[in-house]
Protein backbone atom coordinates (compact mmCIF):
# COMPACT_ATOMS: atom_id res chain seq x y z
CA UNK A 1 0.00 0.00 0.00
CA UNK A 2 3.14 2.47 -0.04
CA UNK A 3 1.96 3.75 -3.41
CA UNK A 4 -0.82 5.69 -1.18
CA UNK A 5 1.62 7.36 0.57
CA UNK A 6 3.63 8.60 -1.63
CA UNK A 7 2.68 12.16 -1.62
CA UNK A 8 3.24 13.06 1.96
CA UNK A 9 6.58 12.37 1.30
CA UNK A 10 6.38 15.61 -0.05
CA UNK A 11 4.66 17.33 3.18
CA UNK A 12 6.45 20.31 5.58
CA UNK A 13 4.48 18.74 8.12
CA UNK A 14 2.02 15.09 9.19
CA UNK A 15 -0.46 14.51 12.16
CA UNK A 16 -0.68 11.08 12.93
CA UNK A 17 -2.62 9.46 15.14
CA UNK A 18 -0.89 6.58 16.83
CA UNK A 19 -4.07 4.88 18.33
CA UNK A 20 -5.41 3.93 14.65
CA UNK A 21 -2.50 1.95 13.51
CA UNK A 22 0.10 2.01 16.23
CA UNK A 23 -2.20 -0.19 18.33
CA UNK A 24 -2.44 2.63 21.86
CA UNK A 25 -5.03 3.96 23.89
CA UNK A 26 -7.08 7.17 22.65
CA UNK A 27 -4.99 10.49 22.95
CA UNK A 28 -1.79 9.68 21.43
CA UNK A 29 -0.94 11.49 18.67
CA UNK A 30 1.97 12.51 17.02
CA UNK A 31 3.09 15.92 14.59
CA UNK A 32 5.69 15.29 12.30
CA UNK A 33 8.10 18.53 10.96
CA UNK A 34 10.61 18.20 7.72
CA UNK A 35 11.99 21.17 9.41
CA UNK A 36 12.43 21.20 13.05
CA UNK A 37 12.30 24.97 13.52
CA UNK A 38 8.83 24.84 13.37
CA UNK A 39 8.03 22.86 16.33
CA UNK A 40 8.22 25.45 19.21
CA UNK A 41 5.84 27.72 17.20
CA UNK A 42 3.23 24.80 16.96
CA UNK A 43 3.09 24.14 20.56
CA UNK A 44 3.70 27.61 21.92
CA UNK A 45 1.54 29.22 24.04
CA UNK A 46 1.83 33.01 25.45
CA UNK A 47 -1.24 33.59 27.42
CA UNK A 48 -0.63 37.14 29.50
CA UNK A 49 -1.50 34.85 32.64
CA UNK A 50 1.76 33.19 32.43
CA UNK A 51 3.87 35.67 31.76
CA UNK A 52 5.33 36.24 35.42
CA UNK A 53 6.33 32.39 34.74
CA UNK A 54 8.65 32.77 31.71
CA UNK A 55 11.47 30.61 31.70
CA UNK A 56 15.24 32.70 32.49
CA UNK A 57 19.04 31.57 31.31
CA UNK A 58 17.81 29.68 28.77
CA UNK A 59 15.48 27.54 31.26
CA UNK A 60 12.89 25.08 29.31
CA UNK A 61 9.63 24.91 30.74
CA UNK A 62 7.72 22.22 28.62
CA UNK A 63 4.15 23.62 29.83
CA UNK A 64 4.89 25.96 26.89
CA UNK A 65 4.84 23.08 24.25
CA UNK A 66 1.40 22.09 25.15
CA UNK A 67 -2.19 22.89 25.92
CA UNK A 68 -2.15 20.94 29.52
CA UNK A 69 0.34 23.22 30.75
CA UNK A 70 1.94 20.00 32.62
CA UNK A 71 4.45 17.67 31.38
CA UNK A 72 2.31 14.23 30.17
CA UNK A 73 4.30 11.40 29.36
CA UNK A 74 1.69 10.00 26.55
CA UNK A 75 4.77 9.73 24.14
CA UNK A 76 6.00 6.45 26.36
CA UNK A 77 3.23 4.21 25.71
CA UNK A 78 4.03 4.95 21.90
CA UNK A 79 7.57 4.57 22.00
CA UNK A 80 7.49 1.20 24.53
CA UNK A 81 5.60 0.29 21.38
CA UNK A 82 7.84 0.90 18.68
CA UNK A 83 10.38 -0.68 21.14
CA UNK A 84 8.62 -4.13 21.58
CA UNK A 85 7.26 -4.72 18.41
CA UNK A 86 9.84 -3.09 16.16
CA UNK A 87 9.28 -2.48 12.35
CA UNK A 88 8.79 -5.14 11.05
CA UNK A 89 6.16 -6.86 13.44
CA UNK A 90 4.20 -3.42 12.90
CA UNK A 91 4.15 -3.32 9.35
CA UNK A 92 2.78 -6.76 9.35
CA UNK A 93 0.01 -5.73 11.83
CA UNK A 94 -0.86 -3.14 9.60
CA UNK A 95 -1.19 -5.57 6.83
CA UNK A 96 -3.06 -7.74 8.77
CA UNK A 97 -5.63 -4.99 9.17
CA UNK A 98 -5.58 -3.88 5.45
CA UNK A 99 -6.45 -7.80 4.71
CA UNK A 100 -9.44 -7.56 7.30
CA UNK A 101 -10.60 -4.97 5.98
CA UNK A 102 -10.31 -5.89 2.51
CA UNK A 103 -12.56 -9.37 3.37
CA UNK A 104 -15.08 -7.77 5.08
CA UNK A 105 -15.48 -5.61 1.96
CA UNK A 106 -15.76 -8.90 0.38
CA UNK A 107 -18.45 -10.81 2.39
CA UNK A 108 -20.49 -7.16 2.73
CA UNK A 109 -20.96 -7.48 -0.85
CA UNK A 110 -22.54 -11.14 -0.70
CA UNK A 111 -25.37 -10.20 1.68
CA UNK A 112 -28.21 -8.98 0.10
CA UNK A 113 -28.95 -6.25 2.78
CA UNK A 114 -25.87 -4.82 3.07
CA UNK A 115 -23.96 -2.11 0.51
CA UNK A 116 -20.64 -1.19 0.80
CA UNK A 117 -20.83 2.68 0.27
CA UNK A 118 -16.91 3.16 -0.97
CA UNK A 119 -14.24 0.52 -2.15
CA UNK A 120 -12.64 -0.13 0.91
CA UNK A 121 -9.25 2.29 1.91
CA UNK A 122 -6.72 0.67 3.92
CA UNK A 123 -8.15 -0.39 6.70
CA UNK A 124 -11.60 1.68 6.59
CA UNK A 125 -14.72 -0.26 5.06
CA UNK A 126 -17.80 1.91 5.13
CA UNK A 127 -21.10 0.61 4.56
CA UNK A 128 -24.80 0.41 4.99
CA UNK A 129 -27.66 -1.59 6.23
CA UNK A 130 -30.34 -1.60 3.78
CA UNK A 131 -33.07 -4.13 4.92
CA UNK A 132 -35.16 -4.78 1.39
CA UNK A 133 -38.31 -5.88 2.93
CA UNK A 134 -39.72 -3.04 5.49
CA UNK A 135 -41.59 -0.36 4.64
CA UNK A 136 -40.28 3.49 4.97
CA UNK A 137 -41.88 3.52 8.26
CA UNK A 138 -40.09 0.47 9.62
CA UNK A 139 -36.45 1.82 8.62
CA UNK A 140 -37.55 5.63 10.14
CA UNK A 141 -38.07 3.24 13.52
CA UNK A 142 -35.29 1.04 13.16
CA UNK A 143 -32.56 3.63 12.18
CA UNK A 144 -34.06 6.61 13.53
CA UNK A 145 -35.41 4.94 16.87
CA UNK A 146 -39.22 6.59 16.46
């Protein structure tokens, strides 16, 4: 699937969440920079209210890299991650998925009441129920919970 990706090699910057693919929890994210200058202007903050609290002699304070204002480790769940599984091991995961996904596109399309809305992307199948014998009424309640 590489050939899908082959334009953000040409991206200045990439958001990725880790919790689709990277198999963590919800909230762990990750921004990606070609150039690293423009990292402390993403997560800067200068709210007046913390001005009194600037950092001196070239002091970090990391509260300025993030919303939180604290110092959350959610980086170590991803990289105890890349640690244990390593490359390889991930990339077959990720297969793994793209084959799921890819059969359940498959077997959607044998069942009579079911349409798959989109040829199936990766890992993302997106369909519909689509019972054929209720009336308008029946779907309204079924769907709609009336």
């Amino acid at each position: 699937m590489r050939q899908l990706l082959e334009d953000v090699a040409r991206a200045d910057s990439l958001v990725w969440d880790a919790h689709k693919w990277l198999f963590q929890t919800y909230a762990c994210s990750m921004v990606l920079f070609r150039d690293r200058k423009h990292l402390a202007a993403f997560y800067s903050s200068d709210p007046e209210y913390l001005r009194d609290a600037a950092a001196e002699n070239g002091e970090i304070n990391y509260w300025e890299w993030g919303i939180e204002l604290t110092r959350p480790a959610r980086s170590l769940k991803l990289w105890l991650t890349l640690q244990t599984l390593v490359t390889d091991q991930i990339s077959d995961m990720v297969t793994h998925g793209i084959d799921l996904a890819q059969q359940t596109e498959s077997m959607l399309r044998n069942q009579p009441e079911w349409e798959v809305v989109t040829p199936t992307q990766l890992a993302i199948v997106k369909f519909c129920y689509e019972p054929q014998r209720i009336t308008p009424q029946q779907q309204d309640e079924l769907f709609l919970g009336a």
